[in-house]
C-alpha atoms as a PDB file:
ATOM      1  CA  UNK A   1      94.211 116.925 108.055  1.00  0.00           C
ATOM      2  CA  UNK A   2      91.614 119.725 107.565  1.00  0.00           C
ATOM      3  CA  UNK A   3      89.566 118.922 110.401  1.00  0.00           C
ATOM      4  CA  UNK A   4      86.809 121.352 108.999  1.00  0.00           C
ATOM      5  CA  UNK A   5      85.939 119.252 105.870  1.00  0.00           C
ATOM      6  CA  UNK A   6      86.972 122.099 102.984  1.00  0.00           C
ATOM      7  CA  UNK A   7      86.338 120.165  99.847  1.00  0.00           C
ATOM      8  CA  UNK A   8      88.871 122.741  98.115  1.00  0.00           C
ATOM      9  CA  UNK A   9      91.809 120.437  99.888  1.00  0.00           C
ATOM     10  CA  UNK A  10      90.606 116.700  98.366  1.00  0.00           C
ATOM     11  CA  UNK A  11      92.795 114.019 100.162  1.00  0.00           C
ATOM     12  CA  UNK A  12      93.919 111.171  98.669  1.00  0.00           C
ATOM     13  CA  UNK A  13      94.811 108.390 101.454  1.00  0.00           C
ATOM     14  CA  UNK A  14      97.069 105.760 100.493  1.00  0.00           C
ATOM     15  CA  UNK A  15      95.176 103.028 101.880  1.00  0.00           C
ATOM     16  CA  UNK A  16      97.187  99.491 102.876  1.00  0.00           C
ATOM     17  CA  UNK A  17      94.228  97.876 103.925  1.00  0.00           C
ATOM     18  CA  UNK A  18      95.517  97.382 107.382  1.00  0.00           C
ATOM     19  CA  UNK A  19      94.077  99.110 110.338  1.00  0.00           C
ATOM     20  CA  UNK A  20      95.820 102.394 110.509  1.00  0.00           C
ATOM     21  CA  UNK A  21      94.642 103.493 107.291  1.00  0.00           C
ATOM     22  CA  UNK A  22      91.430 102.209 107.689  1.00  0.00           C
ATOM     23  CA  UNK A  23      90.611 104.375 110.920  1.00  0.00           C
ATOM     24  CA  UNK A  24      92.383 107.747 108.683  1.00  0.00           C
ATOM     25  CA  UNK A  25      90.058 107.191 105.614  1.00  0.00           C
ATOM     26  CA  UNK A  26      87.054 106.142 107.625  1.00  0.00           C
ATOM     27  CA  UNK A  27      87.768 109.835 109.853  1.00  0.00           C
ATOM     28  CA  UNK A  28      88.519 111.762 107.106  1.00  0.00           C
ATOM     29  CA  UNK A  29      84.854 110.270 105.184  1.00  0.00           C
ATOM     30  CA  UNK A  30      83.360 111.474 109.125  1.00  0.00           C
ATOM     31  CA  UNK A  31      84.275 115.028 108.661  1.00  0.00           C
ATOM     32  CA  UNK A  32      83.156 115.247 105.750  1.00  0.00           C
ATOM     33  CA  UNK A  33      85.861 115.551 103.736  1.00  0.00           C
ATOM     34  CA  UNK A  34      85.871 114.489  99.812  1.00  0.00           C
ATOM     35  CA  UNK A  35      88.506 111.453  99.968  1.00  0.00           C
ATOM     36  CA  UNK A  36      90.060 108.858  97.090  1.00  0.00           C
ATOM     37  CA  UNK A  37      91.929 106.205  97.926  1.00  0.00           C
ATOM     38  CA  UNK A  38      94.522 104.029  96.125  1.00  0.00           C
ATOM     39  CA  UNK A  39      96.582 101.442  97.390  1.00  0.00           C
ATOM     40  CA  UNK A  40     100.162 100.058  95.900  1.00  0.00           C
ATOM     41  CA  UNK A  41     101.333  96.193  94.761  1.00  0.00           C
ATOM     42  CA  UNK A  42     104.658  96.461  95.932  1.00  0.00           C
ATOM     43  CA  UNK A  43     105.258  92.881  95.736  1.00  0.00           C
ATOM     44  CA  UNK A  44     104.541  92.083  99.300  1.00  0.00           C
ATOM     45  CA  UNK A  45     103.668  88.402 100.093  1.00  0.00           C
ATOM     46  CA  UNK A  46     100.708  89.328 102.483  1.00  0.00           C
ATOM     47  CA  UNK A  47      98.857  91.160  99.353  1.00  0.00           C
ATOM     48  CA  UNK A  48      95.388  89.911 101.049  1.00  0.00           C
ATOM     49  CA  UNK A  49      95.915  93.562 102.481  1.00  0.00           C
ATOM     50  CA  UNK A  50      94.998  95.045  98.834  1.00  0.00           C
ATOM     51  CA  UNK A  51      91.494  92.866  99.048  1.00  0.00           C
ATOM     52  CA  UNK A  52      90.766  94.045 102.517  1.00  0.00           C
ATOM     53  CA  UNK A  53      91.793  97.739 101.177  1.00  0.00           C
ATOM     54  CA  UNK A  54      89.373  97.822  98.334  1.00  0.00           C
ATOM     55  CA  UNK A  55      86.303  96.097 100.734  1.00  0.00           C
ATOM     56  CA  UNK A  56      87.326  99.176 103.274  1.00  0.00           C
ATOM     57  CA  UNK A  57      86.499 101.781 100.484  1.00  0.00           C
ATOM     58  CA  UNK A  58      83.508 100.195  98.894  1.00  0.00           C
ATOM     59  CA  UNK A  59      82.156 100.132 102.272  1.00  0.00           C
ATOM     60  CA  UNK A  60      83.000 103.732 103.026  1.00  0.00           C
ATOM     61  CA  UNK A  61      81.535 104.203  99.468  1.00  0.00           C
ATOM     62  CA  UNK A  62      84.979 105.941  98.061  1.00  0.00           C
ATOM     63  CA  UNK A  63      86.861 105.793  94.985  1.00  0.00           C
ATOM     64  CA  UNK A  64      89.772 103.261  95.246  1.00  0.00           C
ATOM     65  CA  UNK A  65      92.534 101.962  92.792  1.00  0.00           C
ATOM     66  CA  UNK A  66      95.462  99.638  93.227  1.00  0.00           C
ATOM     67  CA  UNK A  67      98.826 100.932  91.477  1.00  0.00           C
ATOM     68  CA  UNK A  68     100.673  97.813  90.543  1.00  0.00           C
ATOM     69  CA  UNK A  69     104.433  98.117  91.237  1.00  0.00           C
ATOM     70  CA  UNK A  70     104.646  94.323  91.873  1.00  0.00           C
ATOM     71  CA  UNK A  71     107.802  94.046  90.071  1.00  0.00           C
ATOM     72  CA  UNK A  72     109.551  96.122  92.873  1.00  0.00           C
ATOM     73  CA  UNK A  73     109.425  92.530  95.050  1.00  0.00           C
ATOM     74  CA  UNK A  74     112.884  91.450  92.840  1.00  0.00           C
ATOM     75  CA  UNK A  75     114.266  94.324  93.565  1.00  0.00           C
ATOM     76  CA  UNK A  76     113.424  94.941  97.397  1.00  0.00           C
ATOM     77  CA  UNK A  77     114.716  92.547  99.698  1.00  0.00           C
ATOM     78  CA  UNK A  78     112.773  92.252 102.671  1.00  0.00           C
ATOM     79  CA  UNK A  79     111.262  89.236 104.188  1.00  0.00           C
ATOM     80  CA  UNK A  80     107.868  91.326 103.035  1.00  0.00           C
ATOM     81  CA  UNK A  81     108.709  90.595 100.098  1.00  0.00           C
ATOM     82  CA  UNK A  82     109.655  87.004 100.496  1.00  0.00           C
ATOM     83  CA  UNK A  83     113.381  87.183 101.047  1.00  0.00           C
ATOM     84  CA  UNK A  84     113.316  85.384 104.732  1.00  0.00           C
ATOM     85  CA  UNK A  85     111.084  84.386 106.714  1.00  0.00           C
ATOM     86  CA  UNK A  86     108.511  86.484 108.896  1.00  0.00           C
ATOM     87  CA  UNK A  87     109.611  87.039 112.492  1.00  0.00           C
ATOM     88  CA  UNK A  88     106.815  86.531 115.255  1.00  0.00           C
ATOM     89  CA  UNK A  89     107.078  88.278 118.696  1.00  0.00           C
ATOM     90  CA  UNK A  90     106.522  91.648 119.349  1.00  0.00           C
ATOM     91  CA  UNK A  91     107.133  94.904 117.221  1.00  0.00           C
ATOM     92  CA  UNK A  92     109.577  96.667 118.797  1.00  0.00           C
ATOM     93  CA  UNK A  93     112.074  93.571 118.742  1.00  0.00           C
ATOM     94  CA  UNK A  94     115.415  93.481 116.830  1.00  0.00           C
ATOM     95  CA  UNK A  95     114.186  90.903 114.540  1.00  0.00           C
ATOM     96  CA  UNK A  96     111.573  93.315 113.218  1.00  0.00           C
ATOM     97  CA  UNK A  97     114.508  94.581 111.396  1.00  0.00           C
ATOM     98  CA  UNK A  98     113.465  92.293 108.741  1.00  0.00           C
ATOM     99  CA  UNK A  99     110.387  93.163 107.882  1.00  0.00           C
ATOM    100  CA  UNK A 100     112.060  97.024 106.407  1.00  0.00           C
ATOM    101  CA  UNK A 101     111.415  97.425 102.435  1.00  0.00           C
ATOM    102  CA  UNK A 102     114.285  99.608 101.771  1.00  0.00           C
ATOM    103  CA  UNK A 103     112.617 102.817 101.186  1.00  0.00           C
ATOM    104  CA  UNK A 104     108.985 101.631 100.627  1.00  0.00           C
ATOM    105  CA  UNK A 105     107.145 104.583 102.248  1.00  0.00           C
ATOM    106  CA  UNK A 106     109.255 107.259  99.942  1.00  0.00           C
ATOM    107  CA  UNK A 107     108.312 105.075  96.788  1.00  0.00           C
ATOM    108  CA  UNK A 108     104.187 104.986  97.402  1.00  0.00           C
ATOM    109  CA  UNK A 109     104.114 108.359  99.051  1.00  0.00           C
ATOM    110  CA  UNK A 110     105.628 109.983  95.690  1.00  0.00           C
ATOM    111  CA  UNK A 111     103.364 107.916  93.346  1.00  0.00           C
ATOM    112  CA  UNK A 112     100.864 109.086  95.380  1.00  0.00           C
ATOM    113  CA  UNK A 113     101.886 112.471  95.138  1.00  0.00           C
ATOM    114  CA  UNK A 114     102.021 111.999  91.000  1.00  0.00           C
ATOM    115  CA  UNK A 115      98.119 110.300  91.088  1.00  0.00           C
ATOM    116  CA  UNK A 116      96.907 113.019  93.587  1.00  0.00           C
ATOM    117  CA  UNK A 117      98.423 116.107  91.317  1.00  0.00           C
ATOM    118  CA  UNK A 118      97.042 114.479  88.394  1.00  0.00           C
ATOM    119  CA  UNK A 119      93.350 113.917  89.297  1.00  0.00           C
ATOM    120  CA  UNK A 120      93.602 117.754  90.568  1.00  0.00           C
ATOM    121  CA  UNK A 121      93.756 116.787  94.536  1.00  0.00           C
ATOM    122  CA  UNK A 122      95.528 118.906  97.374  1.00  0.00           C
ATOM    123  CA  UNK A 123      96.848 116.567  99.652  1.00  0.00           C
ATOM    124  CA  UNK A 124      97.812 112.749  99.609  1.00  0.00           C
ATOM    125  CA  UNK A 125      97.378 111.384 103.721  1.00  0.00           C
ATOM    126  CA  UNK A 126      99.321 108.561 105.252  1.00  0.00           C
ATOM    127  CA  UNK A 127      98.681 106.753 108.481  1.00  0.00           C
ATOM    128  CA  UNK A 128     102.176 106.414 109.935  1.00  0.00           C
ATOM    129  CA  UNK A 129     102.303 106.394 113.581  1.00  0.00           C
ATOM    130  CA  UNK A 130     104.644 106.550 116.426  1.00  0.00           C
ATOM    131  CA  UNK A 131     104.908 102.985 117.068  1.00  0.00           C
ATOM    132  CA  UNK A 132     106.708 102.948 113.519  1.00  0.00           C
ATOM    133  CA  UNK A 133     109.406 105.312 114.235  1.00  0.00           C
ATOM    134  CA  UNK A 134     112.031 103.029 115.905  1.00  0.00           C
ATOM    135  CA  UNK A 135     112.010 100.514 113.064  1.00  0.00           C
ATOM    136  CA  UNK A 136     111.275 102.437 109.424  1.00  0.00           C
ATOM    137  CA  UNK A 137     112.834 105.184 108.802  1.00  0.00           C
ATOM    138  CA  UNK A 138     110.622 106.287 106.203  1.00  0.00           C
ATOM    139  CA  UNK A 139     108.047 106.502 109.141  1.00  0.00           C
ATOM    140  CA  UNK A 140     109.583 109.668 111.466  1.00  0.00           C
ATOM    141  CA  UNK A 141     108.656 113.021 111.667  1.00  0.00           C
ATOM    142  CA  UNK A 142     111.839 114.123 109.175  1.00  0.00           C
ATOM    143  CA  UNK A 143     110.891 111.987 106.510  1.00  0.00           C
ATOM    144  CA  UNK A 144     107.773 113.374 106.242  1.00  0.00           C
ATOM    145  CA  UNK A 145     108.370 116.967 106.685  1.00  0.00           C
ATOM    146  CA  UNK A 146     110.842 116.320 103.860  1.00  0.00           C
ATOM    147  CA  UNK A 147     108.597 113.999 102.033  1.00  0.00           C
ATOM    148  CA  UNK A 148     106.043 117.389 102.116  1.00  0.00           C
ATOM    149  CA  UNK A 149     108.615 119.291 100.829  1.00  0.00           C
ATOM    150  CA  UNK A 150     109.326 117.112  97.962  1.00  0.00           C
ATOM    151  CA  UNK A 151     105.703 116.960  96.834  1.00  0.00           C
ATOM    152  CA  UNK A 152     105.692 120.405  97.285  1.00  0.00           C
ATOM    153  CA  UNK A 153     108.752 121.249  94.821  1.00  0.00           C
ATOM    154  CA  UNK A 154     107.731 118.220  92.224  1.00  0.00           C
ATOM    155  CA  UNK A 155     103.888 119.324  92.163  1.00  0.00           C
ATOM    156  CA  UNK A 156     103.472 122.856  93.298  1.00  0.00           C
ATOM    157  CA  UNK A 157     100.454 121.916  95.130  1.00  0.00           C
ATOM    158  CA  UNK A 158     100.161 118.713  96.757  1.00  0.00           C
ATOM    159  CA  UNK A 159     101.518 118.474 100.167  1.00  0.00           C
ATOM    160  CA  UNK A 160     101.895 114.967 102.238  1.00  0.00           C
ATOM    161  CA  UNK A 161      99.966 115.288 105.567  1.00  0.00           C
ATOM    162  CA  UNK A 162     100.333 112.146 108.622  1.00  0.00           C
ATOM    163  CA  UNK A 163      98.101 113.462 110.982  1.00  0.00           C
ATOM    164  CA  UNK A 164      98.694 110.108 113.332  1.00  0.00           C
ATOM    165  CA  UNK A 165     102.151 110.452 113.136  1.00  0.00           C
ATOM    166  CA  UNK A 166     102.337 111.206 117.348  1.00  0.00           C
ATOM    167  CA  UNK A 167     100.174 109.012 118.400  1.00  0.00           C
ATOM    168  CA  UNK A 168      99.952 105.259 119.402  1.00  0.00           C
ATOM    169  CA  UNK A 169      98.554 102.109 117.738  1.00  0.00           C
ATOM    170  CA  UNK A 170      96.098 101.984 120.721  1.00  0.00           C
ATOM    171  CA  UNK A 171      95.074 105.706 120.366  1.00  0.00           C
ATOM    172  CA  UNK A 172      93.957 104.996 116.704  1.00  0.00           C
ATOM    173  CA  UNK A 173      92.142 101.642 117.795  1.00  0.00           C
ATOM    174  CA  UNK A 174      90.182 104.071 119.914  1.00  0.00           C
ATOM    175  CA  UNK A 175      89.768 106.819 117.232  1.00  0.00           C
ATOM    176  CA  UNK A 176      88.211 103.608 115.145  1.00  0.00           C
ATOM    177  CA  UNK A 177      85.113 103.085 117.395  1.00  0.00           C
ATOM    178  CA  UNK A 178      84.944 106.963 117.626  1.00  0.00           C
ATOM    179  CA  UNK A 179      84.503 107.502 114.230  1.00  0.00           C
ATOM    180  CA  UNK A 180      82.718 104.088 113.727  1.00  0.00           C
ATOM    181  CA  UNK A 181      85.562 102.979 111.145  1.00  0.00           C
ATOM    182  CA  UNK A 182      85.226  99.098 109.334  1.00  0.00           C
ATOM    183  CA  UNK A 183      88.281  97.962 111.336  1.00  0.00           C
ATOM    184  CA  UNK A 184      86.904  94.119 111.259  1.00  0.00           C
ATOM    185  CA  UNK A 185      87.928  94.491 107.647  1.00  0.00           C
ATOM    186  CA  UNK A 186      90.985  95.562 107.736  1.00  0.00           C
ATOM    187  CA  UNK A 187      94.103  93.171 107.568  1.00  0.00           C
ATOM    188  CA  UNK A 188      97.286  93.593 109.504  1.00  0.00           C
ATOM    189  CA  UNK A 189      98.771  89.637 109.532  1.00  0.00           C
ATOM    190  CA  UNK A 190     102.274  89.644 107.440  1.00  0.00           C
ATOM    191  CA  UNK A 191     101.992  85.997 106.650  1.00  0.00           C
ATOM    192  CA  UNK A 192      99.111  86.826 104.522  1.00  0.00           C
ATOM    193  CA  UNK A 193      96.590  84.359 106.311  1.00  0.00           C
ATOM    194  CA  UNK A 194      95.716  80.898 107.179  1.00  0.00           C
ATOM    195  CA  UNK A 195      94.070  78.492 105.006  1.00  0.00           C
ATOM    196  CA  UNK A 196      91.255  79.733 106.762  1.00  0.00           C
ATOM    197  CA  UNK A 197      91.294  83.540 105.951  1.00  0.00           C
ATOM    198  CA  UNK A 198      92.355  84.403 109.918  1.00  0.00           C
ATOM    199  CA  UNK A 199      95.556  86.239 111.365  1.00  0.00           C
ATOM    200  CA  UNK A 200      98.464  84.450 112.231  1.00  0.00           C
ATOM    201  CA  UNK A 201      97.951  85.941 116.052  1.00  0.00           C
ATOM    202  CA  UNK A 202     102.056  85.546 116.346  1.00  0.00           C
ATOM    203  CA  UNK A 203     103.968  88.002 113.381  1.00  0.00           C
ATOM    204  CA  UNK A 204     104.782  91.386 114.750  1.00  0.00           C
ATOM    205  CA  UNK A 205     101.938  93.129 113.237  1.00  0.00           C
ATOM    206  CA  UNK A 206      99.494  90.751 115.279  1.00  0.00           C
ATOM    207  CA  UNK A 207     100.926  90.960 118.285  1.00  0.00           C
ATOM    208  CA  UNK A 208     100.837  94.746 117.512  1.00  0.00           C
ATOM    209  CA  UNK A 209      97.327  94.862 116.890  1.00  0.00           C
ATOM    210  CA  UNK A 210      95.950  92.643 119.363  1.00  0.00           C
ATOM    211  CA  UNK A 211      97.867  94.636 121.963  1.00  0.00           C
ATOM    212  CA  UNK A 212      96.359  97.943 120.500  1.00  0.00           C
ATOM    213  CA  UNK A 213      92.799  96.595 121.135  1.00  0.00           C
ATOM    214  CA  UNK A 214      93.475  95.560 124.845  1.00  0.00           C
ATOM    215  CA  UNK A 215      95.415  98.616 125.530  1.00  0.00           C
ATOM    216  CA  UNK A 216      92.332 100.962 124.007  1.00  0.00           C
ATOM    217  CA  UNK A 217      89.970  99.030 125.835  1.00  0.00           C
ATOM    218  CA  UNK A 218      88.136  98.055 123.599  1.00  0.00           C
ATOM    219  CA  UNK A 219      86.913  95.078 121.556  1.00  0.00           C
ATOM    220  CA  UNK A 220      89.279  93.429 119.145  1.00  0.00           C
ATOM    221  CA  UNK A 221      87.069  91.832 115.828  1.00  0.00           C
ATOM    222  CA  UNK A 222      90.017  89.772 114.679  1.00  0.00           C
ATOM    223  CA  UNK A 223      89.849  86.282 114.296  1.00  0.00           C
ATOM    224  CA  UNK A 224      93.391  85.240 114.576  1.00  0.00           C
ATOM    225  CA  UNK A 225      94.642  81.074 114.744  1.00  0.00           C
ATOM    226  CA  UNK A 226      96.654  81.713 118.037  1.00  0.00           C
ATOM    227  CA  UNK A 227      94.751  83.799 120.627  1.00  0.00           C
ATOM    228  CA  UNK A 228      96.918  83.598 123.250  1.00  0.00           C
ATOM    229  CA  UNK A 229     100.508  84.376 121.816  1.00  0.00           C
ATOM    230  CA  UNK A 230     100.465  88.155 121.872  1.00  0.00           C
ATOM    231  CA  UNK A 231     100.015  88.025 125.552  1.00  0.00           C
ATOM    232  CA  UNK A 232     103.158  86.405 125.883  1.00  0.00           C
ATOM    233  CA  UNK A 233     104.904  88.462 124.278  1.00  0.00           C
ATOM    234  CA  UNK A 234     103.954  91.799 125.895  1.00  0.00           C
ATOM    235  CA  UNK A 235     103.414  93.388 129.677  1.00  0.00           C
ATOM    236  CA  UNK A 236     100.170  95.285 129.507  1.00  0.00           C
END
């Protein structure tokens, strides 16, 4: 990330809506730099997270498109994208296995990489993070070196940046009150919301989140249906 703001290196983020990417745009807006945003349909049941993506970027007043590769969901077999059902508990357990999409960060990274070369931009910015690493493999530090290199040898000038890729869920919750980032509108819940519009409180990616918050120190917006499930799940 060019921490300086040069408005000669644009940076498109690929935006999911959830939390991560929601702190990384709102930063990148901070410092000034001149940031698009697009988000992808891959077909995943929980596609609430494309709403909460394009209220994220209307409130950070930037450009924002959804790519729709929705098709991909026939092809992909994850319970994401409805193959199985969601596993609750915390992230880092076996079960979270499940929730893979065989190659899904390779796919949106390189259309990225395509929308980003065409509109003239320098760098395309994902908010991966450690916590990630055991589980997708898409996620680690390799992939994305060689993820930069490919964009790189397809483009010529559009390199893939992850500037949270060392650090923890918790450390971004605290970069989002740092940088004052909309994180009450972003969505993290896999099973795509209650009849009510709140977070499950039990699928991996709540008990993620909520954990994130408490470990940070600092206060958690979500409303999710069970408040008191994460906690079991965790030692913090």
């Amino acid at each position: 990330m060019n921490g300086n703001g040069d408005r000669h290196d644009s940076t498109l983020v690929l935006l999911s809506g959830g939390l991560d990417s929601t702190v990384l745009a709102t930063e990148l807006v901070r410092r000034g730099a001149a940031v698009q945003a697009v988000s992808v349909h891959y077909g995943q049941r929980h596609a609430v997270e494309l709403e909460a993506a394009a209220v994220v970027a209307s409130r950070l007043g930037i450009p924002h498109d959804i790519i729709d590769l929705s098709v991909l969901r026939h092809h992909l077999r994850s319970a994401l994208t409805g193959t199985g059902e969601i596993p609750h508990g915390h992230y880092a357990a076996d079960t979270m296995s499940a929730t893979v999409v065989p190659n899904r960060n390779a796919i949106m990274l390189m259309v990225a990489c395509g929308v980003a070369s065409a509109r003239g931009l320098r760098v395309v910015a994902t908010a991966v993070h450690s916590g990630d690493h055991p589980i997708y493999p898409d996620c680690r530090p390799e992939f994305i070196a060689a993820a930069t290199l490919t964009a790189m040898l397809g483009t010529e000038t559009v390199r893939v940046e992850a500037p949270y890729i060392r650090l923890t869920k918790a450390e971004i919750a605290a970069k989002g009150v740092q940088f004052d980032a909309p994180m009450e509108l972003s969505w993290s819940c896999y099973e795509g919301g209650d009849s009510t519009g709140r977070h499950c409180g039990r699928c991996g990616t709540c008990v993620e989140r909520a954990e994130a918050f408490h470990l940070a120190g600092v206060r958690d917006p979500t409303d999710y249906a069970d408040t008191a499930f994460w906690r079991e799940q965790v030692t913090v």
